[in-house]
PDB file of N, CA and C in Angstrom:
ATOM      1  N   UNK A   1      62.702 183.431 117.285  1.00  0.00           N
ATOM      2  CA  UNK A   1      63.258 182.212 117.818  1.00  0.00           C
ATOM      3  C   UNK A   1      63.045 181.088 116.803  1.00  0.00           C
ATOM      4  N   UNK A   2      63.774 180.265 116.549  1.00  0.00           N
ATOM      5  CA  UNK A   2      64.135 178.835 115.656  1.00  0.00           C
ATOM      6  C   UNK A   2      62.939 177.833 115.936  1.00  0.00           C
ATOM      7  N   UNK A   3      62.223 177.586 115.777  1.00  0.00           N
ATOM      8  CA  UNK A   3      60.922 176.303 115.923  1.00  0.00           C
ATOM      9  C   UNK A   3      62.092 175.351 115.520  1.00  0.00           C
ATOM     10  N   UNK A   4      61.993 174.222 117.323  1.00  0.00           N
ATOM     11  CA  UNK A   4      63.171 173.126 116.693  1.00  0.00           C
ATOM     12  C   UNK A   4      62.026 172.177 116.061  1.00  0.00           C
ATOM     13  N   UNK A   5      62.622 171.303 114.705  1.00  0.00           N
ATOM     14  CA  UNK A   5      61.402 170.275 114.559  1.00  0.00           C
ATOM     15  C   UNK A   5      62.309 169.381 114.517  1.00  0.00           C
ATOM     16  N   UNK A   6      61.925 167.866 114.154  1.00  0.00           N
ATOM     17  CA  UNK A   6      62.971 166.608 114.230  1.00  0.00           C
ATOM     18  C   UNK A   6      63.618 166.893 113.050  1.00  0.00           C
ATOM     19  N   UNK A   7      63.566 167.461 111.720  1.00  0.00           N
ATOM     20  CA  UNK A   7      64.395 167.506 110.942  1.00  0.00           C
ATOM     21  C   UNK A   7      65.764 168.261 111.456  1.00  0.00           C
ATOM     22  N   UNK A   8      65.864 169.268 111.674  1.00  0.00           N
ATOM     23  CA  UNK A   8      66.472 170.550 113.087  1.00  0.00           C
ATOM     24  C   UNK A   8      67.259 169.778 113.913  1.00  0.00           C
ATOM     25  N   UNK A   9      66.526 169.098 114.349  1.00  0.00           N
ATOM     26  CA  UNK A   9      67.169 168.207 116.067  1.00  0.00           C
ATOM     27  C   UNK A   9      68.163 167.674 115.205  1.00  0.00           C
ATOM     28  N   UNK A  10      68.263 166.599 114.487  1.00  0.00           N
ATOM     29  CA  UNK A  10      68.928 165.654 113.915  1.00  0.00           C
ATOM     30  C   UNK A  10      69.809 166.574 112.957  1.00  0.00           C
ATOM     31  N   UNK A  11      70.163 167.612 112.719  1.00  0.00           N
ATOM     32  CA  UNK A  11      71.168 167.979 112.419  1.00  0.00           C
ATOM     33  C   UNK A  11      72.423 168.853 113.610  1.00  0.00           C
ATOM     34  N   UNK A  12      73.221 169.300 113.538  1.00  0.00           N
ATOM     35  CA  UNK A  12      74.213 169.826 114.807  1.00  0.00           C
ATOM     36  C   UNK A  12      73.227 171.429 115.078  1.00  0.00           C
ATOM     37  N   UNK A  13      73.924 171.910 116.253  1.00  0.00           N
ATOM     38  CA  UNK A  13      73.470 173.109 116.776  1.00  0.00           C
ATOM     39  C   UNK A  13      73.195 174.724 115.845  1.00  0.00           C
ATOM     40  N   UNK A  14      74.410 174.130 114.860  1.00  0.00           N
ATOM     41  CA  UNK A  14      74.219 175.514 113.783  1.00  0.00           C
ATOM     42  C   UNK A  14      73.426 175.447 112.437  1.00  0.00           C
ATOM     43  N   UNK A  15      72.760 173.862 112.704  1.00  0.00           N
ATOM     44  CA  UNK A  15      72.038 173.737 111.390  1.00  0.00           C
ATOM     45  C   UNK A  15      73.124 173.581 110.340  1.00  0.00           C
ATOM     46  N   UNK A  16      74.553 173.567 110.426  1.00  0.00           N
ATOM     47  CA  UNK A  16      75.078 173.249 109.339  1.00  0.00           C
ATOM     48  C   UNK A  16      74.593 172.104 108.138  1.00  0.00           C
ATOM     49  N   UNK A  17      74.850 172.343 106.817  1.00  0.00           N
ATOM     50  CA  UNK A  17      74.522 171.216 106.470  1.00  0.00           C
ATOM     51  C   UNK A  17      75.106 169.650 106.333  1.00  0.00           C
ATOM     52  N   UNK A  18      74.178 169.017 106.015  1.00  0.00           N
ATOM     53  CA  UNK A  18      73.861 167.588 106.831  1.00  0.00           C
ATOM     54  C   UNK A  18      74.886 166.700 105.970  1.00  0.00           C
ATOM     55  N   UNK A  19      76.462 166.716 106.026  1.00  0.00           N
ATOM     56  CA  UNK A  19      77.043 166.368 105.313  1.00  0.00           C
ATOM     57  C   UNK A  19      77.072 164.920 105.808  1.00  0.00           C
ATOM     58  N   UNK A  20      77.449 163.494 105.432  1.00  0.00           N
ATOM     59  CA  UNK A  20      77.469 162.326 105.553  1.00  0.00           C
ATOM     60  C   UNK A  20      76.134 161.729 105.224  1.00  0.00           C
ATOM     61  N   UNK A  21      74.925 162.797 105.468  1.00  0.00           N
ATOM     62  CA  UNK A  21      73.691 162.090 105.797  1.00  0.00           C
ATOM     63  C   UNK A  21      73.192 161.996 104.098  1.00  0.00           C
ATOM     64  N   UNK A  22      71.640 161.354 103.970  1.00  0.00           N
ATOM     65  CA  UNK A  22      71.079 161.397 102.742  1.00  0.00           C
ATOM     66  C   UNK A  22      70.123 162.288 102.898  1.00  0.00           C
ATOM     67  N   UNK A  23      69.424 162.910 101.952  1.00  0.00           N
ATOM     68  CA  UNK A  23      67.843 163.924 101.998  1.00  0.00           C
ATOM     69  C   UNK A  23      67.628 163.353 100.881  1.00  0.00           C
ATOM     70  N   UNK A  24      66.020 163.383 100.715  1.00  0.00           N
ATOM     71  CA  UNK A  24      65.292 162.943  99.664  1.00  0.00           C
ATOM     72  C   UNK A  24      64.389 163.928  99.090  1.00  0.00           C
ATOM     73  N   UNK A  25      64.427 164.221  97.778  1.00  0.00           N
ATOM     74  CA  UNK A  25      63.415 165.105  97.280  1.00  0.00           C
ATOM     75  C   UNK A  25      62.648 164.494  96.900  1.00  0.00           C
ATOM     76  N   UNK A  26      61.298 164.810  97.033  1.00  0.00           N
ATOM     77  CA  UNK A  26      59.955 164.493  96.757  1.00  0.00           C
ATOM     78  C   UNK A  26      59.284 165.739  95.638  1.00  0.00           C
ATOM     79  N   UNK A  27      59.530 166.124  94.527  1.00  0.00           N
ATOM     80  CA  UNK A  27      59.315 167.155  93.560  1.00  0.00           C
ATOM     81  C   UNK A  27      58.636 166.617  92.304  1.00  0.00           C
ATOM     82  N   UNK A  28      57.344 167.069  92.804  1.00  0.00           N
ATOM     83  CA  UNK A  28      56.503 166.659  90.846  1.00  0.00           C
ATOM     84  C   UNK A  28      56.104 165.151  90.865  1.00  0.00           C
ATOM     85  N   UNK A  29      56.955 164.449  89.764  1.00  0.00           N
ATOM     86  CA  UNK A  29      56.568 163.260  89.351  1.00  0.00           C
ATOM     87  C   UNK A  29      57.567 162.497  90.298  1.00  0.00           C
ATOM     88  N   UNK A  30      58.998 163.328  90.676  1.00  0.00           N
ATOM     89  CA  UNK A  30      60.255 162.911  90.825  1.00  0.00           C
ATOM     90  C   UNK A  30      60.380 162.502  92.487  1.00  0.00           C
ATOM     91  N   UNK A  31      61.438 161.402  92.645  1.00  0.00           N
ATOM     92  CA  UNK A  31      61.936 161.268  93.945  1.00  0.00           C
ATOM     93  C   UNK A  31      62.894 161.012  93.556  1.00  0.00           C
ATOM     94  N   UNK A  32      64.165 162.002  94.376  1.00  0.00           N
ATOM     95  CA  UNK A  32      65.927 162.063  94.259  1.00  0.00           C
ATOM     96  C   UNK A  32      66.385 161.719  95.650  1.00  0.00           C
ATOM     97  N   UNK A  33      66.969 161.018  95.534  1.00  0.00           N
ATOM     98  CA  UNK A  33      67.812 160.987  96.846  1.00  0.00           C
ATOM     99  C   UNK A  33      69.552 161.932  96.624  1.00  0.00           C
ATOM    100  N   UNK A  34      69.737 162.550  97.543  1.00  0.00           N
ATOM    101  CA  UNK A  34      70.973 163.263  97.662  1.00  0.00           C
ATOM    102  C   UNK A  34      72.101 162.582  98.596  1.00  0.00           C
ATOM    103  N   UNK A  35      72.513 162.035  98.436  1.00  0.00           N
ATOM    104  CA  UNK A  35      73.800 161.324  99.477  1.00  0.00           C
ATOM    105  C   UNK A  35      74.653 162.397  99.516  1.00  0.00           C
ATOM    106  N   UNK A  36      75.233 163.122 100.466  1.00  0.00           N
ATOM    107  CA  UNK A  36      75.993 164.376 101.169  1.00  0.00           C
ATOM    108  C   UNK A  36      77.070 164.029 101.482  1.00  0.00           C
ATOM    109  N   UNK A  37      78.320 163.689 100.386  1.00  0.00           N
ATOM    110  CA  UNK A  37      79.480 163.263 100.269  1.00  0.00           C
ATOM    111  C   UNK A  37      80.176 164.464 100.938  1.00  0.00           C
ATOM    112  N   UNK A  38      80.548 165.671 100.677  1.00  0.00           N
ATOM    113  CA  UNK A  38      80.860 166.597 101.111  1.00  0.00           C
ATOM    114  C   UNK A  38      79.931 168.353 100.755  1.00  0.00           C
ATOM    115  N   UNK A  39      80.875 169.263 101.280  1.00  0.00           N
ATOM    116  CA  UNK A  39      80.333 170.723 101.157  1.00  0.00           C
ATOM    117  C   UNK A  39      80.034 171.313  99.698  1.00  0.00           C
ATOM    118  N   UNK A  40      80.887 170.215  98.710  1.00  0.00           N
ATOM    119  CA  UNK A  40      81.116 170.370  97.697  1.00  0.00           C
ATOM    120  C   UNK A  40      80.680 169.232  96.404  1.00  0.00           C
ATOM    121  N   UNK A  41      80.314 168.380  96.986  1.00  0.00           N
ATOM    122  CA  UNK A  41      79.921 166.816  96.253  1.00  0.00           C
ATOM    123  C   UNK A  41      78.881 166.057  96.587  1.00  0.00           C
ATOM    124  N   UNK A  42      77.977 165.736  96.182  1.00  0.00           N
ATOM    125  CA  UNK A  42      77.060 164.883  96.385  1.00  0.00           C
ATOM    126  C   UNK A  42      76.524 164.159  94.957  1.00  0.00           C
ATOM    127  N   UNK A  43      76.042 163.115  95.475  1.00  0.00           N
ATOM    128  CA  UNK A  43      76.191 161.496  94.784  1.00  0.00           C
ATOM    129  C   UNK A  43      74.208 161.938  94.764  1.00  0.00           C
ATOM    130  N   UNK A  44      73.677 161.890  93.720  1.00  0.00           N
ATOM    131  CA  UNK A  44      72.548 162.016  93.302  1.00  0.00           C
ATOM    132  C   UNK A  44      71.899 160.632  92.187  1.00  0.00           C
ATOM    133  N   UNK A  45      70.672 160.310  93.274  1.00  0.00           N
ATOM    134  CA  UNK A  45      69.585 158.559  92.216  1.00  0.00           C
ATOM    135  C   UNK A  45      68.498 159.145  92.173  1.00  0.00           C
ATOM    136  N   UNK A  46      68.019 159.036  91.044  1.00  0.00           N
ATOM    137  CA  UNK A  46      66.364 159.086  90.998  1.00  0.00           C
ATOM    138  C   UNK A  46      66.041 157.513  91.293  1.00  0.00           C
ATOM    139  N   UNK A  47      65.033 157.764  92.095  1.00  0.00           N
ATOM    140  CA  UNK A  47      64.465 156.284  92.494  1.00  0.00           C
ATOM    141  C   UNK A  47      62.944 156.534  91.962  1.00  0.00           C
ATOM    142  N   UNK A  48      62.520 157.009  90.466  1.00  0.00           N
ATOM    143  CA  UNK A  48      61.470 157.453  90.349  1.00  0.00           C
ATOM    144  C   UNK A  48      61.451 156.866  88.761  1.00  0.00           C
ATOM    145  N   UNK A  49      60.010 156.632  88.129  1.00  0.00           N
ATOM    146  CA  UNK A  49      60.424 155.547  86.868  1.00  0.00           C
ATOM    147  C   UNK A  49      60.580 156.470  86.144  1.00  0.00           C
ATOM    148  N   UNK A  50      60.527 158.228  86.377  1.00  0.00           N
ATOM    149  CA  UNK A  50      60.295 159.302  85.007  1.00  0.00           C
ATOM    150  C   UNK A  50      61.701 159.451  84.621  1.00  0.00           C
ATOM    151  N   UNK A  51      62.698 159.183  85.391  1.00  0.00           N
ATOM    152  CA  UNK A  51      64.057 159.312  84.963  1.00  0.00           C
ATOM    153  C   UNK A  51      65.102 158.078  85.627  1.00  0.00           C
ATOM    154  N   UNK A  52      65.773 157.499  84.239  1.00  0.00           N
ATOM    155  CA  UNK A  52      65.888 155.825  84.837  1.00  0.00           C
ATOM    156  C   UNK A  52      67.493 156.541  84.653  1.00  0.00           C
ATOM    157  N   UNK A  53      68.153 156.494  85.161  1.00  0.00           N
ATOM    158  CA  UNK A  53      69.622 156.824  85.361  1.00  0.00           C
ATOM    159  C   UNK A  53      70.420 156.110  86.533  1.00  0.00           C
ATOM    160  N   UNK A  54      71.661 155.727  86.387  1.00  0.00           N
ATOM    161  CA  UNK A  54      72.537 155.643  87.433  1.00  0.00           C
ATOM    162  C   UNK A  54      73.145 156.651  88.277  1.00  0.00           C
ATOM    163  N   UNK A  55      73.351 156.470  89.777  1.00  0.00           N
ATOM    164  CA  UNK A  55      73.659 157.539  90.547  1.00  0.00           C
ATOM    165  C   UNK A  55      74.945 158.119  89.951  1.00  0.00           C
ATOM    166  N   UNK A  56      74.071 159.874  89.670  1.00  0.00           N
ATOM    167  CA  UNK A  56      75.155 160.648  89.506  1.00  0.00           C
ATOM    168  C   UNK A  56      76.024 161.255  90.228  1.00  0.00           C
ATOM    169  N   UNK A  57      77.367 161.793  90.111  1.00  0.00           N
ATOM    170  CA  UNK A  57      78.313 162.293  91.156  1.00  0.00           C
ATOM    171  C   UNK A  57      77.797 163.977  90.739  1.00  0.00           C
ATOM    172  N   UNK A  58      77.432 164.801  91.258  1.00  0.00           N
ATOM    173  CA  UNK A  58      77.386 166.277  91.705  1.00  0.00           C
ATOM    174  C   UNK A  58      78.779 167.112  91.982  1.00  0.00           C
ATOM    175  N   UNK A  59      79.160 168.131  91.169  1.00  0.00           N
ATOM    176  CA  UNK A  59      79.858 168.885  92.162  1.00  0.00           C
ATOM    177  C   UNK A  59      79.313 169.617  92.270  1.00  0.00           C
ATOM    178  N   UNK A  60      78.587 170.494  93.595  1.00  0.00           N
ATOM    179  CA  UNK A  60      77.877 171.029  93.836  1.00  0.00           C
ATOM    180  C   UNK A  60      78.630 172.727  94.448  1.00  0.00           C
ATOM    181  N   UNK A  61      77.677 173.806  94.439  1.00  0.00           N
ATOM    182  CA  UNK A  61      78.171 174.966  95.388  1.00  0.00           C
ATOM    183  C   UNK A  61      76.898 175.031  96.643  1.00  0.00           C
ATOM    184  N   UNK A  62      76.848 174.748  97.438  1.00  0.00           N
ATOM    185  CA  UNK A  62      75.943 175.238  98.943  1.00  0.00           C
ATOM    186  C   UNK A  62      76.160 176.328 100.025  1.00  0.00           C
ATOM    187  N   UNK A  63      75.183 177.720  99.282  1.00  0.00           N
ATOM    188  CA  UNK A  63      75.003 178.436 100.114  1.00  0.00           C
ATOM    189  C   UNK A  63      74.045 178.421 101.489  1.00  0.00           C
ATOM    190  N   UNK A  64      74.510 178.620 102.708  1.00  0.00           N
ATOM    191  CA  UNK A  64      73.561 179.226 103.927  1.00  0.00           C
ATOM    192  C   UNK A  64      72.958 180.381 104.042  1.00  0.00           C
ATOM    193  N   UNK A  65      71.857 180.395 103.575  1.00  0.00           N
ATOM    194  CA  UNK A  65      70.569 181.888 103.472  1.00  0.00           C
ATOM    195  C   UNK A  65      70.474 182.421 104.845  1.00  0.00           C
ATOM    196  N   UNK A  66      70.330 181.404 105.947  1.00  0.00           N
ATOM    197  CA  UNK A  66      69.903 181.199 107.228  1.00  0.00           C
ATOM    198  C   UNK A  66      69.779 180.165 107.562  1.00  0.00           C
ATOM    199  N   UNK A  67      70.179 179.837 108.850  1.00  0.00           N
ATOM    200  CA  UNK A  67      70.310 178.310 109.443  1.00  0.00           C
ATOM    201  C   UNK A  67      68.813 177.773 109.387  1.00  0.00           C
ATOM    202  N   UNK A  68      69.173 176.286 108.546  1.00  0.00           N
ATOM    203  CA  UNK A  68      68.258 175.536 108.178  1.00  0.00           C
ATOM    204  C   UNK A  68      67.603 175.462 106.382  1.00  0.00           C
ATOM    205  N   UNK A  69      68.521 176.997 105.965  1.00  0.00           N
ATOM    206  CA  UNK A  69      67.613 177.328 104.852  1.00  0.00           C
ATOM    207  C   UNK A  69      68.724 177.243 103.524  1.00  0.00           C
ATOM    208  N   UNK A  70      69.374 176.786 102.642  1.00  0.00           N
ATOM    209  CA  UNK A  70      70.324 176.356 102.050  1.00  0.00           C
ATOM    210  C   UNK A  70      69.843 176.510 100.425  1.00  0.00           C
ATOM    211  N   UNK A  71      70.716 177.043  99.988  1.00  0.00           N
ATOM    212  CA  UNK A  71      70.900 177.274  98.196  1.00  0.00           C
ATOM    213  C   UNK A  71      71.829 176.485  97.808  1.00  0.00           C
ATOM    214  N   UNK A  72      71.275 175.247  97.087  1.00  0.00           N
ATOM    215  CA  UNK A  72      72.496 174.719  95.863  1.00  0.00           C
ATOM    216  C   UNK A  72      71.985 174.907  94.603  1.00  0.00           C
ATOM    217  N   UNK A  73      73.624 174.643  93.837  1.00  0.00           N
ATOM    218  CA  UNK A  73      73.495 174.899  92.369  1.00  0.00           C
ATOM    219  C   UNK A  73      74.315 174.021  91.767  1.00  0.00           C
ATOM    220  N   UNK A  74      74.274 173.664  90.565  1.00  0.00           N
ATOM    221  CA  UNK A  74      75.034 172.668  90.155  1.00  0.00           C
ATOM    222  C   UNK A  74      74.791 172.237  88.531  1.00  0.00           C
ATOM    223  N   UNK A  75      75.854 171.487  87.855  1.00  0.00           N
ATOM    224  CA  UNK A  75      74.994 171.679  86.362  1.00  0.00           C
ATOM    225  C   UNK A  75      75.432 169.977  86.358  1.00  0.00           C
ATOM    226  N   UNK A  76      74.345 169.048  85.407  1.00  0.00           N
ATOM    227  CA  UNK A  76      73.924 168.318  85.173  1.00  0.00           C
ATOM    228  C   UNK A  76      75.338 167.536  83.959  1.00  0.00           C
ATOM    229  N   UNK A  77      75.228 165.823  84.144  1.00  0.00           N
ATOM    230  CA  UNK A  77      75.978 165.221  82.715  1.00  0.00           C
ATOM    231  C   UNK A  77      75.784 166.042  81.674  1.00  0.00           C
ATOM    232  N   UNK A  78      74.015 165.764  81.951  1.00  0.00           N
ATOM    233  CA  UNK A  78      73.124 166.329  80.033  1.00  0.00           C
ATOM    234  C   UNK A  78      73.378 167.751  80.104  1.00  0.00           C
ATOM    235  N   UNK A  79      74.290 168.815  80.785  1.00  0.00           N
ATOM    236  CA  UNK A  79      74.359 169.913  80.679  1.00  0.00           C
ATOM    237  C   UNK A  79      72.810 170.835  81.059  1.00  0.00           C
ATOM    238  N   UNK A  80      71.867 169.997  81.619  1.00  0.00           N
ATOM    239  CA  UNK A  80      71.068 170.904  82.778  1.00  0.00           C
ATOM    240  C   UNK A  80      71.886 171.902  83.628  1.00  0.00           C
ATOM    241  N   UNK A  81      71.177 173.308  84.066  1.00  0.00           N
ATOM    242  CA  UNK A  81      71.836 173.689  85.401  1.00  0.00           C
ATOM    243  C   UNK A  81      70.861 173.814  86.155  1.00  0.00           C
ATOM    244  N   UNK A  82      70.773 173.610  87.708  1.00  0.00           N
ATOM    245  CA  UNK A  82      70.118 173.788  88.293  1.00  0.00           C
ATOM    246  C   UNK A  82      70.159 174.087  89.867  1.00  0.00           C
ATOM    247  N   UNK A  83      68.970 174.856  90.216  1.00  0.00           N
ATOM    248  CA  UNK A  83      68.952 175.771  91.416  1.00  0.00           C
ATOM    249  C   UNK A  83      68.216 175.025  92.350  1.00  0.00           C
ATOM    250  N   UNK A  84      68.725 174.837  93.215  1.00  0.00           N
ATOM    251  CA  UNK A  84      67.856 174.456  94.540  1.00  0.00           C
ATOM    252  C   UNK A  84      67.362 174.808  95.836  1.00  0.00           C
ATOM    253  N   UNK A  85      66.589 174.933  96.140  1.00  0.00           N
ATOM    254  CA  UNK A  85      66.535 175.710  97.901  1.00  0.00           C
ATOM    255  C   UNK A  85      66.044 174.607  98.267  1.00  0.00           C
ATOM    256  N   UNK A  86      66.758 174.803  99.290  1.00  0.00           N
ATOM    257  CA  UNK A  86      65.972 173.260 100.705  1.00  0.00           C
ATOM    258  C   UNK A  86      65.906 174.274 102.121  1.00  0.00           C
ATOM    259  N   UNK A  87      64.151 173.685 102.547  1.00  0.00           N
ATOM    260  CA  UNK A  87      64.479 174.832 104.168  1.00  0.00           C
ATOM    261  C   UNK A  87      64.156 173.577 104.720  1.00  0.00           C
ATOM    262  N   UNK A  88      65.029 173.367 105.680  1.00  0.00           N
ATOM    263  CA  UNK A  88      64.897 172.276 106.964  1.00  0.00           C
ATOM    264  C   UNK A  88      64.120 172.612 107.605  1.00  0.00           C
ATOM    265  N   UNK A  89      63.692 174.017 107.837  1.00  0.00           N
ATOM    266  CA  UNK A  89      62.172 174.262 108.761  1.00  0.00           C
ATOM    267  C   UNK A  89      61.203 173.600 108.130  1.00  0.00           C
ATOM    268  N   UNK A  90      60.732 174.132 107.397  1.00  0.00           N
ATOM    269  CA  UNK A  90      59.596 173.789 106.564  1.00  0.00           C
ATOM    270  C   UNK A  90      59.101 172.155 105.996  1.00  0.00           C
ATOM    271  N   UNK A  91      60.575 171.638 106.058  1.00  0.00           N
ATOM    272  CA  UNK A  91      60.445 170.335 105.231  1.00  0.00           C
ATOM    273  C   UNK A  91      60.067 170.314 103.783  1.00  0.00           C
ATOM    274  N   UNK A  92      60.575 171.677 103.264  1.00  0.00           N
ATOM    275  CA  UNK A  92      60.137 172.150 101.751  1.00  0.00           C
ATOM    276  C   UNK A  92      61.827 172.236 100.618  1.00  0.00           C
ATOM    277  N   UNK A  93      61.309 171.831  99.442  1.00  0.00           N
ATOM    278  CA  UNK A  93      62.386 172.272  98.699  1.00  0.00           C
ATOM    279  C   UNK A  93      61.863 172.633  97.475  1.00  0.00           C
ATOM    280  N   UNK A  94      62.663 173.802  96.921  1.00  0.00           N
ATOM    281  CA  UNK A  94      62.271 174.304  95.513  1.00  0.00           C
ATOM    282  C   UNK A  94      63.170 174.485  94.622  1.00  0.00           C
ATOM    283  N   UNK A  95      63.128 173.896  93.206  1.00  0.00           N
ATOM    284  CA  UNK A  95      64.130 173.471  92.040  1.00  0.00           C
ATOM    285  C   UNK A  95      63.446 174.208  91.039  1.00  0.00           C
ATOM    286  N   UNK A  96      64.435 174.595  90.713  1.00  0.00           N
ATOM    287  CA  UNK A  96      64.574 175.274  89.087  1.00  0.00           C
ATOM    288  C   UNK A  96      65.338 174.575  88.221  1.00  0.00           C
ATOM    289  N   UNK A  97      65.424 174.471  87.172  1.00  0.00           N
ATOM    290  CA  UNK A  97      66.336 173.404  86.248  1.00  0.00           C
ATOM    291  C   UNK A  97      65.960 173.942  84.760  1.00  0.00           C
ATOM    292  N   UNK A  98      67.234 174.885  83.805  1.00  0.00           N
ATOM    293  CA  UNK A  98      67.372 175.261  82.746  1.00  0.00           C
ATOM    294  C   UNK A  98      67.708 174.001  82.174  1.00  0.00           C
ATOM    295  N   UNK A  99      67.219 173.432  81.125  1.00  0.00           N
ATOM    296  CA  UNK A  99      67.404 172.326  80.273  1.00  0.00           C
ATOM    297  C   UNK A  99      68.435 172.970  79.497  1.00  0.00           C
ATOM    298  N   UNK A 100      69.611 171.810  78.773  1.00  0.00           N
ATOM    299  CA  UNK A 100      70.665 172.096  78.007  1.00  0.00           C
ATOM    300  C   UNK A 100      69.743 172.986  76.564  1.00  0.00           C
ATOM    301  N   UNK A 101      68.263 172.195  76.140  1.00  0.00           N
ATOM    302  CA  UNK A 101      67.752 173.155  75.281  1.00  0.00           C
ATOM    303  C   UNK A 101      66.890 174.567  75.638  1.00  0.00           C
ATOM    304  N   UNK A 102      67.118 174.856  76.426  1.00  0.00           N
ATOM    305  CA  UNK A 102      66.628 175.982  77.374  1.00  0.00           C
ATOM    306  C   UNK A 102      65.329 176.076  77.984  1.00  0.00           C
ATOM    307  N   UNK A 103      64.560 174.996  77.933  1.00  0.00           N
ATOM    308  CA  UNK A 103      63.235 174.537  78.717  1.00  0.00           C
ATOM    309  C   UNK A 103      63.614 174.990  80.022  1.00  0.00           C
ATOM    310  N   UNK A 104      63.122 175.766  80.531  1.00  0.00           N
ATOM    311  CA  UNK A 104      62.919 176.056  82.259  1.00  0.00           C
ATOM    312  C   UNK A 104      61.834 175.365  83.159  1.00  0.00           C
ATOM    313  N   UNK A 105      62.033 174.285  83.769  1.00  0.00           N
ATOM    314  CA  UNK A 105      61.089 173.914  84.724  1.00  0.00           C
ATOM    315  C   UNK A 105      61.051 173.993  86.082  1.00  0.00           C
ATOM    316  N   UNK A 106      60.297 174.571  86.794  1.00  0.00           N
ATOM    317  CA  UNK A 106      60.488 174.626  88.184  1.00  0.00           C
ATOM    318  C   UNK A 106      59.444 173.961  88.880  1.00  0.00           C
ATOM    319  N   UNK A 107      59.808 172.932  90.270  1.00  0.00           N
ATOM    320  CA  UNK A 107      59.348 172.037  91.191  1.00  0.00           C
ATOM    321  C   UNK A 107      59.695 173.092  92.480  1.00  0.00           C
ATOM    322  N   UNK A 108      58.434 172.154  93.014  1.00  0.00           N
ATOM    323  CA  UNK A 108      58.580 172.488  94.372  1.00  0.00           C
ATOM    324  C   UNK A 108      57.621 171.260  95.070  1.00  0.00           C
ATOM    325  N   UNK A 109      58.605 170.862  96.251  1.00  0.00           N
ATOM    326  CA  UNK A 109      57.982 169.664  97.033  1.00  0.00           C
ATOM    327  C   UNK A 109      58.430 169.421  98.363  1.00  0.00           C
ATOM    328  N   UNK A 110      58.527 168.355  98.793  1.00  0.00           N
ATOM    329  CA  UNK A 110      58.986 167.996 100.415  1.00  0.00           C
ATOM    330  C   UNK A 110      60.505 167.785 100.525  1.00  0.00           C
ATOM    331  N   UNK A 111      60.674 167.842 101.449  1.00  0.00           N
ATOM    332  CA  UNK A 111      62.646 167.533 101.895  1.00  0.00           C
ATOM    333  C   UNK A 111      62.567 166.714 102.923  1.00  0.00           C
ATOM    334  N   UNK A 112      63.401 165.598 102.807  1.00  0.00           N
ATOM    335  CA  UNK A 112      63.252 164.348 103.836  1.00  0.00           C
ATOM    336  C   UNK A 112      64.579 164.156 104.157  1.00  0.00           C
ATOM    337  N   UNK A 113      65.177 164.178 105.544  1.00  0.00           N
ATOM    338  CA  UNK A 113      66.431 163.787 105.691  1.00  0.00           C
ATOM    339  C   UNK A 113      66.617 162.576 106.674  1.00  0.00           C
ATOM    340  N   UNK A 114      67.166 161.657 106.106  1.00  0.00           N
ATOM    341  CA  UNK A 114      66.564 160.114 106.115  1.00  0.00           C
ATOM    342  C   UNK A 114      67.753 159.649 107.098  1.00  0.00           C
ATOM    343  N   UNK A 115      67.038 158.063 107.814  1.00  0.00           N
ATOM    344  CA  UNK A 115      67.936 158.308 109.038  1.00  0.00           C
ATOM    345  C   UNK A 115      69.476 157.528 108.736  1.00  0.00           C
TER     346      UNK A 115
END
């Protein structure tokens, strides 16, 4: 059975994802906010001083693992690509990110979906 938590509640019955809304990653040094333009697009700010950039536009791909539990992928201006899992149960998300010079770093931190 599904443990509802308030992250859960506040999305629809199938856990689809939370398109219109914002989520915030909390990873490492980093805080991203994700604005959820569509299934396919999202508008990405670091609000964090390690990376001073203007909000980027995403075209993103978002797979459903299991309701609540979501895979994106997506590649970067600077030609980063990168992997994401977000579980709405947990309030957890985990990033992988191949640097354009092939540095691999992987985060893992909180998922906030903001009201």
């Amino acid at each position: 059975m599904l443990r509802r938590v308030p992250m859960l509640a506040a999305m629809d019955a199938q856990h689809a994802y939370p398109v219109g809304r914002t989520l915030r990653h909390l990873v490492g040094p980093y805080v991203v906010e994700h604005q959820v333009l569509s299934m396919t697009r999202i508008r990405a700010h670091h609000l964090d001083d390690a990376k001073v950039a203007p909000p980027e536009l995403l075209d993103v791909r978002i797979a459903t693992l299991r309701p609540g539990l979501h895979w994106l992928t997506w590649q970067e201006a600077d030609g980063s690509s990168v992997a994401c899992v977000e579980d709405f149960d947990a309030g957890s998300v985990r990033v992988a990110i191949t640097t354009r010079a092939g540095e691999f770093i992987a985060l893992e931190g909180r998922l906030q979906l903001m009201p």
